[in-house]
N, C-alpha and C. Protein backbone atom coordinates (compact mmCIF):
# COMPACT_ATOMS: atom_id res chain seq x y z
N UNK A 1 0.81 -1.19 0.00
CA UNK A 1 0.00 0.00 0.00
C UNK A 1 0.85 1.26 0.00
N UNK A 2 1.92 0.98 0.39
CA UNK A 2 3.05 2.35 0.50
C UNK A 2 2.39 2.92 1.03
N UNK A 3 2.16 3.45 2.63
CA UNK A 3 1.89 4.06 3.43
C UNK A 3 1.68 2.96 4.75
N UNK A 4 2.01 4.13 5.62
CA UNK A 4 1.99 3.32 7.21
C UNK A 4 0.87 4.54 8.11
N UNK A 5 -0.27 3.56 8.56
CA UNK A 5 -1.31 4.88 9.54
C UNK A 5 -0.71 4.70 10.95
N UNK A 6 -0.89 5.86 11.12
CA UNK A 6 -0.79 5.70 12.79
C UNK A 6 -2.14 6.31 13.36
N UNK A 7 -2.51 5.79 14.52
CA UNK A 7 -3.42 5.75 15.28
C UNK A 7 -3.28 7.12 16.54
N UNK A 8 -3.63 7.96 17.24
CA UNK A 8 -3.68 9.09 18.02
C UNK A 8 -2.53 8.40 19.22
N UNK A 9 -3.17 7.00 19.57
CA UNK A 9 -2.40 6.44 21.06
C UNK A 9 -1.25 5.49 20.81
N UNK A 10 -1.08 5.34 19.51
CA UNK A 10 -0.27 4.60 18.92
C UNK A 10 1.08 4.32 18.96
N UNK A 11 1.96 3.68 19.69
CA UNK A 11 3.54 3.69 19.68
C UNK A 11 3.66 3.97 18.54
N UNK A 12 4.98 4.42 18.10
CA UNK A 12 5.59 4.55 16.90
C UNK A 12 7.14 3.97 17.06
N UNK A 13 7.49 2.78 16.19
CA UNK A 13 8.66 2.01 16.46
C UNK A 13 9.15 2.66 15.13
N UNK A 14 10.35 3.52 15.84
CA UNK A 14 11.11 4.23 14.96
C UNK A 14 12.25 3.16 14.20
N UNK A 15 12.86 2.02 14.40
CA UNK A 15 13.61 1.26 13.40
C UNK A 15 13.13 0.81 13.07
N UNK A 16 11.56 -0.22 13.02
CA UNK A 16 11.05 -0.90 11.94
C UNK A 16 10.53 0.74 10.34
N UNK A 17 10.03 1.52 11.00
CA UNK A 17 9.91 2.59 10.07
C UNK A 17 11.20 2.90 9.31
N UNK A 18 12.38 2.99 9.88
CA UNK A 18 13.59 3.34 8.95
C UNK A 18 13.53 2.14 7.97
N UNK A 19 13.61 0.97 8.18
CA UNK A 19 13.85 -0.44 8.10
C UNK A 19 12.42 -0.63 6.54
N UNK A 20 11.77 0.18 6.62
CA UNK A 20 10.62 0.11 5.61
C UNK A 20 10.77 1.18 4.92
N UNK A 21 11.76 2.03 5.09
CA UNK A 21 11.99 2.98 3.98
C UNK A 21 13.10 3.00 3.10
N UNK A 22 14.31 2.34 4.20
CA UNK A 22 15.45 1.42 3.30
C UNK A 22 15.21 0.36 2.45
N UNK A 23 14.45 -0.53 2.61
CA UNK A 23 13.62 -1.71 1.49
C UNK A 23 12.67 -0.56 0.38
N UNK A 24 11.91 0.37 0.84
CA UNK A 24 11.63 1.29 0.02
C UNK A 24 12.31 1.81 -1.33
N UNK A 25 13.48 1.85 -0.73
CA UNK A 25 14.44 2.89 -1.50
C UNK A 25 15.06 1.88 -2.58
N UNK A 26 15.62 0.61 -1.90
CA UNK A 26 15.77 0.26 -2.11
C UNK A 26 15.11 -0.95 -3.67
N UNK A 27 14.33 -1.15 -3.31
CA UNK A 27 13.19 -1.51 -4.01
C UNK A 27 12.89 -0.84 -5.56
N UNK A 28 13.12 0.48 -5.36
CA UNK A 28 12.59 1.63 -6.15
C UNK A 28 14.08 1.68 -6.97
N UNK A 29 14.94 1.91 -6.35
CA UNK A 29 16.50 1.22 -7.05
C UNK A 29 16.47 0.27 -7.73
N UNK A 30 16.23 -0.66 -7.78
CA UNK A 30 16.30 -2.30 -8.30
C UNK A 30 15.07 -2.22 -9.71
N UNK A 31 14.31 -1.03 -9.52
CA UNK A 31 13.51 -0.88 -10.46
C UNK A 31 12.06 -2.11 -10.31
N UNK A 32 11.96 -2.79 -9.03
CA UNK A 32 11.44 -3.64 -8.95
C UNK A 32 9.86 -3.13 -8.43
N UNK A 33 8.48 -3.67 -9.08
CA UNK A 33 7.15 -3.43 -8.88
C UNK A 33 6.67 -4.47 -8.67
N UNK A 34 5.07 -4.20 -8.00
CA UNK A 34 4.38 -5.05 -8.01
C UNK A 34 3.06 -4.70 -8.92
N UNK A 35 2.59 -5.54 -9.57
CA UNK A 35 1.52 -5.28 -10.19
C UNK A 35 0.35 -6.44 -9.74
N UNK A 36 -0.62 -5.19 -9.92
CA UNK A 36 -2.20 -6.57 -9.78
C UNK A 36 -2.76 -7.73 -11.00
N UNK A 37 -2.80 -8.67 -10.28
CA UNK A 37 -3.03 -9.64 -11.14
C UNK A 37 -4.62 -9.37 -11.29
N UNK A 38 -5.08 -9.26 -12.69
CA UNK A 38 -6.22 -9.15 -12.89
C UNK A 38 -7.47 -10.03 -13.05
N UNK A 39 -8.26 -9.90 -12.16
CA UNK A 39 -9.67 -10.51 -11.62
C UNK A 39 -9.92 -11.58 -12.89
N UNK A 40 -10.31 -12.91 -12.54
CA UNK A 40 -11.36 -13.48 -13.82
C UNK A 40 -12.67 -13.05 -13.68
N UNK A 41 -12.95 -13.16 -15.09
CA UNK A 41 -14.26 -12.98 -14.63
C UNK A 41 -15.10 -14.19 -14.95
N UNK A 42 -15.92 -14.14 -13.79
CA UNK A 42 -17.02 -15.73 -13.60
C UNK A 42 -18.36 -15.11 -14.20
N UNK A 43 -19.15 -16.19 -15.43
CA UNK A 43 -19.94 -15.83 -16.06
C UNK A 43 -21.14 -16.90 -15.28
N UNK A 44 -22.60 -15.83 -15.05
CA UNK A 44 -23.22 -16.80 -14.32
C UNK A 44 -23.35 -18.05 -15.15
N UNK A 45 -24.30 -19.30 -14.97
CA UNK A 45 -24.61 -20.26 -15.32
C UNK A 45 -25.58 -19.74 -16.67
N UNK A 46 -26.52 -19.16 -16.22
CA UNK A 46 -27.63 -18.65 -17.06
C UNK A 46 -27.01 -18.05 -18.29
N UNK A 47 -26.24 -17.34 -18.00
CA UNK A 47 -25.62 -16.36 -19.07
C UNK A 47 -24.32 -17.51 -19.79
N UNK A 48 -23.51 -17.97 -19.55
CA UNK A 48 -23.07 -18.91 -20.06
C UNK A 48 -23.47 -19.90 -21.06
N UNK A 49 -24.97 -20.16 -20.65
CA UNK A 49 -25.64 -20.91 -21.59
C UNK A 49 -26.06 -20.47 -22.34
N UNK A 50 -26.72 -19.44 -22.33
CA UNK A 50 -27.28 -18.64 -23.91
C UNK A 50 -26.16 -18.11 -24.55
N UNK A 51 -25.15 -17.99 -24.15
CA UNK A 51 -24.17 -17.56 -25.38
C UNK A 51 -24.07 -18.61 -25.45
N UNK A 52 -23.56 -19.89 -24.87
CA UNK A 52 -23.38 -20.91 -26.07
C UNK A 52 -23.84 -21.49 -27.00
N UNK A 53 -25.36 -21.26 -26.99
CA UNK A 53 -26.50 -21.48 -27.51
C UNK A 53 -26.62 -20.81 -28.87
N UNK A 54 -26.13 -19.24 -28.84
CA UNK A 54 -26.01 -18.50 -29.64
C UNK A 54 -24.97 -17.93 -29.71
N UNK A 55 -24.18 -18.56 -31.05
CA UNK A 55 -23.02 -17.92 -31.51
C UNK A 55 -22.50 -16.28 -32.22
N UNK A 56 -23.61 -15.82 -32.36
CA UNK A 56 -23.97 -14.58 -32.71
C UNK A 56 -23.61 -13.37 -31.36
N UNK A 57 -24.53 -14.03 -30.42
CA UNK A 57 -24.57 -13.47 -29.06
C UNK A 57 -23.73 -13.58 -28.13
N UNK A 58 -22.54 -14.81 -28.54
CA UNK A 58 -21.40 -15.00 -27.78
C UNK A 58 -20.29 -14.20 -28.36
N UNK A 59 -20.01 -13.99 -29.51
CA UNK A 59 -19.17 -13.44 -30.18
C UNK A 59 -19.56 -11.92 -30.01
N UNK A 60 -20.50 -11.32 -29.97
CA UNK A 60 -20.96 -10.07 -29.08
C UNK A 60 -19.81 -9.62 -28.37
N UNK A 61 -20.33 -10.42 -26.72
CA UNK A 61 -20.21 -10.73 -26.13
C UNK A 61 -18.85 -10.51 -25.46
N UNK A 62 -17.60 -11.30 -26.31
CA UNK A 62 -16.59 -11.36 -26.02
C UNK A 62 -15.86 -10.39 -26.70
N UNK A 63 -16.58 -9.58 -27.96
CA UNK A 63 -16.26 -8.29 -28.18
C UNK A 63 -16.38 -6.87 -27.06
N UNK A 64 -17.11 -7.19 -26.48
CA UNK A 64 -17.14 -5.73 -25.62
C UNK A 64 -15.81 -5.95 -24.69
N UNK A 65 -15.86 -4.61 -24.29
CA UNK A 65 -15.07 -4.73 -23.38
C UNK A 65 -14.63 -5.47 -22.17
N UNK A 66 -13.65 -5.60 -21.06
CA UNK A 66 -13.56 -6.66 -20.14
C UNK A 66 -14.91 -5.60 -18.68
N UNK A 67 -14.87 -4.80 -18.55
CA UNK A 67 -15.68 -3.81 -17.56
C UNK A 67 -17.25 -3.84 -18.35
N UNK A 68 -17.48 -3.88 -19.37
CA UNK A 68 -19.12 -3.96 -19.74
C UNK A 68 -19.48 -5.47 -19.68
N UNK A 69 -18.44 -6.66 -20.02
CA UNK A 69 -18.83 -7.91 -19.59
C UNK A 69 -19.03 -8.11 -18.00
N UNK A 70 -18.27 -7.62 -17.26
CA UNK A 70 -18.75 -7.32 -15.79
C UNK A 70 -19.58 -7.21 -15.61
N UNK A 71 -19.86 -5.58 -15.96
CA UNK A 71 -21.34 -5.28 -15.42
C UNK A 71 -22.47 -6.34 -15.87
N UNK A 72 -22.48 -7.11 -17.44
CA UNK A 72 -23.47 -7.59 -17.42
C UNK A 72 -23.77 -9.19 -16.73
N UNK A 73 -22.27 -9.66 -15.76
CA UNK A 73 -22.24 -10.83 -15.39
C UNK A 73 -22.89 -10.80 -14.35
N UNK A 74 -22.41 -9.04 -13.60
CA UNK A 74 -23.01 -8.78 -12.09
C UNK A 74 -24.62 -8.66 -12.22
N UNK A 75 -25.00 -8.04 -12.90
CA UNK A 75 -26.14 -7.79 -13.47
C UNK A 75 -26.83 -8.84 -13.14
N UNK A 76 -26.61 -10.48 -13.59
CA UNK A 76 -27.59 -11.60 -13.98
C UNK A 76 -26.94 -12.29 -12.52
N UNK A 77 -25.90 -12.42 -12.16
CA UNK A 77 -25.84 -12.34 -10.82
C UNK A 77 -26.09 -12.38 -9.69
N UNK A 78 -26.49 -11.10 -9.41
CA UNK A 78 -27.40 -10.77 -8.31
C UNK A 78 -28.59 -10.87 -8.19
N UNK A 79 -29.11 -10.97 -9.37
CA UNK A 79 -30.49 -11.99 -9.29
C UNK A 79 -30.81 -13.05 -8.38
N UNK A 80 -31.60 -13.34 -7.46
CA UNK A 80 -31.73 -14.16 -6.39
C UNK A 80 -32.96 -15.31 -7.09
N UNK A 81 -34.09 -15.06 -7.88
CA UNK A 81 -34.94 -15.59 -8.55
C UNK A 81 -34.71 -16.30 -9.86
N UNK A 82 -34.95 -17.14 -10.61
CA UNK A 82 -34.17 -17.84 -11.58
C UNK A 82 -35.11 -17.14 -12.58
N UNK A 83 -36.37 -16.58 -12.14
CA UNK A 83 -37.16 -16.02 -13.10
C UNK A 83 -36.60 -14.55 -13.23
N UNK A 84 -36.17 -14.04 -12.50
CA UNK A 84 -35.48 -12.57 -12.72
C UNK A 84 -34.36 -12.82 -13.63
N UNK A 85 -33.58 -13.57 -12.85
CA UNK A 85 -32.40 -13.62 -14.15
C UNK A 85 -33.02 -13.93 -15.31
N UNK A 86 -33.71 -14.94 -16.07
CA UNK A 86 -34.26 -15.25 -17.47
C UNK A 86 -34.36 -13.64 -17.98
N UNK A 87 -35.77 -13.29 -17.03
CA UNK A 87 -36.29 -11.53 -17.56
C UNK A 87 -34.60 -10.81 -18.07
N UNK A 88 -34.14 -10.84 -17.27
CA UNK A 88 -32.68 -10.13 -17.08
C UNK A 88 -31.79 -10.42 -18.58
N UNK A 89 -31.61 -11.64 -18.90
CA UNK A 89 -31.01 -11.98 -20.06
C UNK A 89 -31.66 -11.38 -20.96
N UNK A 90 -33.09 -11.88 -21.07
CA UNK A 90 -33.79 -11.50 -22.21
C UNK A 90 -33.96 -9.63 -22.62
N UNK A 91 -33.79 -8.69 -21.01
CA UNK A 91 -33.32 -7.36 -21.89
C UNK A 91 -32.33 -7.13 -22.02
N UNK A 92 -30.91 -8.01 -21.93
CA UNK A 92 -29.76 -7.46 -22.55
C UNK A 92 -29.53 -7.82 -23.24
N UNK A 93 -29.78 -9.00 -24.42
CA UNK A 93 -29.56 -9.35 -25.53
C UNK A 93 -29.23 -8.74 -26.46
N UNK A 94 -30.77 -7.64 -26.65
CA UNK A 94 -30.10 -6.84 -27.62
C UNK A 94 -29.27 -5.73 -27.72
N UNK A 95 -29.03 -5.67 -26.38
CA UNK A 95 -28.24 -4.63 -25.78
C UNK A 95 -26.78 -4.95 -26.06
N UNK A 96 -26.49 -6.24 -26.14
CA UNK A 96 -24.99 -7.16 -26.28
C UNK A 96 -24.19 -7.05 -27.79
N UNK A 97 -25.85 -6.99 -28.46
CA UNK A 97 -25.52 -7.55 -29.69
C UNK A 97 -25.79 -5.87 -30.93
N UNK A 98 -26.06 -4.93 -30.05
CA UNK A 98 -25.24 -3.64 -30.35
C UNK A 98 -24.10 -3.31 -29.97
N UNK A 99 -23.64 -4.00 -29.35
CA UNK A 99 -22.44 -3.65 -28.64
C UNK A 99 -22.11 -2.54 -27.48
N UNK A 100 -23.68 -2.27 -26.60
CA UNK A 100 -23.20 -1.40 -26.01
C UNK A 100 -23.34 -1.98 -23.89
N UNK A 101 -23.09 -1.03 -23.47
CA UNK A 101 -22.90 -1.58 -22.01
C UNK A 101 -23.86 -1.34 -21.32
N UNK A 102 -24.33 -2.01 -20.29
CA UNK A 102 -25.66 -1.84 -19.59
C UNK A 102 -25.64 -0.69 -19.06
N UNK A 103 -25.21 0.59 -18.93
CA UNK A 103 -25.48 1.62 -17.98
C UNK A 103 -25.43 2.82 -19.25
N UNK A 104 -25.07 2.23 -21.09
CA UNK A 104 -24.68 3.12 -22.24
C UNK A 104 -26.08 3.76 -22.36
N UNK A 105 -26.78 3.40 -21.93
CA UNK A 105 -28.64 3.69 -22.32
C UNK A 105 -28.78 5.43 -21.70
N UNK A 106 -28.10 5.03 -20.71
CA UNK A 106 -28.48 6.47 -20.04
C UNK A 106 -27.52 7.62 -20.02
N UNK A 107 -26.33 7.41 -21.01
CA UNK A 107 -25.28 8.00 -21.51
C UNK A 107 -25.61 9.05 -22.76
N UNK A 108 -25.31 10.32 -22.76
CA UNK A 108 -25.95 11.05 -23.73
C UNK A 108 -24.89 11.13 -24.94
């Protein structure tokens, strides 16, 4: 996180702090990073199956972006009812297969 909080009542151990700014420095010398390994994304069951079903709608699909396939995984998702999700697929379809993202509707 590169940063250390301290708390109001908080000791402050002054050699582990030096000790994290020398590995700091150090670190930043060596040219060495860390980077985030990026999320998979899990496609519900429901949604999985109608693109496979439809090759048209899968190939969509895997055209949009990796953040509009999100939203529309979370989307069918959070559906708790198996009848909501169906409803749910059935209005993004054609939404997929314009190529645009579930929240593009209300984008001017």
């Amino acid at each position: 996180m590169r940063q250390i909080r301290f708390g109001q009542n908080d000791s402050i151990n002054n050699d582990a702090i030096i000790l994290y700014i020398e590995e700091a420095i150090a670190n930043q010398k060596a040219g060495l990073e860390l980077k985030a390994k990026p999320k998979s994304l899990e496609i519900p069951e429901e949604l999985e199956t109608i693109l496979n079903g439809n090759k048209l709608l899968k190939t969509a699909f895997h055209d949009l972006s990796p953040g509009k396939q999100k939203e529309y995984a979370q989307f069918i998702a959070e559906a708790k009812k198996q009848a909501t999700r169906t409803n749910r697929i059935k209005k993004i379809e054609p939404l997929i297969l314009q190529g645009k993202g579930l929240n593009d509707r209300y984008r001017k």
